[in-house]
Protein backbone atom coordinates (compact mmCIF):
# COMPACT_ATOMS: atom_id res chain seq x y z
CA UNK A 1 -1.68 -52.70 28.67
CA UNK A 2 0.30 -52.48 25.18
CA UNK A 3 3.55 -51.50 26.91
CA UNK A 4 3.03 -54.99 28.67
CA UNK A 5 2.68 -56.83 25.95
CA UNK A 6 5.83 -55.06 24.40
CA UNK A 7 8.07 -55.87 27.31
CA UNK A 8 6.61 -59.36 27.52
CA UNK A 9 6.96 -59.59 23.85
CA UNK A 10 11.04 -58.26 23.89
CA UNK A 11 11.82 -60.88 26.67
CA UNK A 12 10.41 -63.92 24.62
CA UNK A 13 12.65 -62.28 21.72
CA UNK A 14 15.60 -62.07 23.77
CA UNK A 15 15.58 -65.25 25.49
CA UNK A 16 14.52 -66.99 21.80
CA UNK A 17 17.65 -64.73 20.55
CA UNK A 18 20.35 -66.52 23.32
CA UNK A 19 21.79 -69.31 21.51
CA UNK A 20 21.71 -67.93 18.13
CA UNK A 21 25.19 -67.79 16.10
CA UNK A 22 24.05 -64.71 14.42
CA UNK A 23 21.59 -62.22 14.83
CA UNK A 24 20.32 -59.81 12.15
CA UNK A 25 18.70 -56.74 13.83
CA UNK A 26 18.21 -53.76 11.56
CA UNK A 27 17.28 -50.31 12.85
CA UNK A 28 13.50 -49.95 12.87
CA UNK A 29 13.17 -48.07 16.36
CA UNK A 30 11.87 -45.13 13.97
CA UNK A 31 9.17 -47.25 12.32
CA UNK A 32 5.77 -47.68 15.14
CA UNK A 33 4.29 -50.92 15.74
CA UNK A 34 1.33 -50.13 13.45
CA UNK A 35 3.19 -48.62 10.39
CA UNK A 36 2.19 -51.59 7.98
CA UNK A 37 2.18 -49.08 5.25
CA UNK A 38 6.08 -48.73 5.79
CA UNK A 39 6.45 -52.58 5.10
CA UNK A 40 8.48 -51.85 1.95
CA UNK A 41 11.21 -49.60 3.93
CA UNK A 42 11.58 -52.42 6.40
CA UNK A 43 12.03 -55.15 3.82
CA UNK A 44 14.85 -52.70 2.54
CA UNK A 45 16.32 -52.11 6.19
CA UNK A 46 16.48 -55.81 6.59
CA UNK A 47 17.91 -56.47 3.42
CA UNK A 48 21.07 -53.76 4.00
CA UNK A 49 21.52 -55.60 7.73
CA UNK A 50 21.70 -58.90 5.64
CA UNK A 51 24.64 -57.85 3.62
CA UNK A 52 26.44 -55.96 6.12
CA UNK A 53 26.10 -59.24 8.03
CA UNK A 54 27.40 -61.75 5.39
CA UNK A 55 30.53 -61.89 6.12
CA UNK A 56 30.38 -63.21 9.46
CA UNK A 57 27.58 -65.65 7.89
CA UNK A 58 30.27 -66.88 5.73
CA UNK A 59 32.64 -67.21 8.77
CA UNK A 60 30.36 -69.28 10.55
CA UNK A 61 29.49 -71.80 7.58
CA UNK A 62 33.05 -72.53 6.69
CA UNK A 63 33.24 -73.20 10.27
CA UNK A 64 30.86 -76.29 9.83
C-alpha cells in the first residue's frame, strides 16, 4: 500500500517537475520517509544543491 502511494506520489512530482527551468534535487535517497529527526541534515543537503545550482539560476534571470 505505501509503495503505491510512493510511485503515485513520484509521478505527480515528475509531471509537476516538466516545465520547470530549474530543478533543485539534492541527494536524500539515504534519508527514509519517516526520518523527521534528520530534518536538520536535509535543510543542509538542500542548501549545498542551492549553491551548486546558482549559477545556472543566474543564467536564467539575466535571460529575462
Amino acid at each position: 500500500m505505501m509503495q503505491s502511494i510512493y510511485i503515485t506520489t513520484h509521478s505527480l512530482a515528475l509531471n509537476n517537475m516538466a516545465d520547470a527551468d530549474i530543478v533543485i534535487e539534492p541527494d536524500l535517497a539515504h534519508i527514509g520517509a519517516s526520518e523527521f529527526h534528520r530534518a536538520p541534515e536535509m535543510l543542509e543537503l538542500g542548501e549545498e544543491a542551492t549553491r551548486e545550482t546558482l549559477p545556472e539560476i543566474t543564467s536564467k534571470l539575466g535571460e529575462l
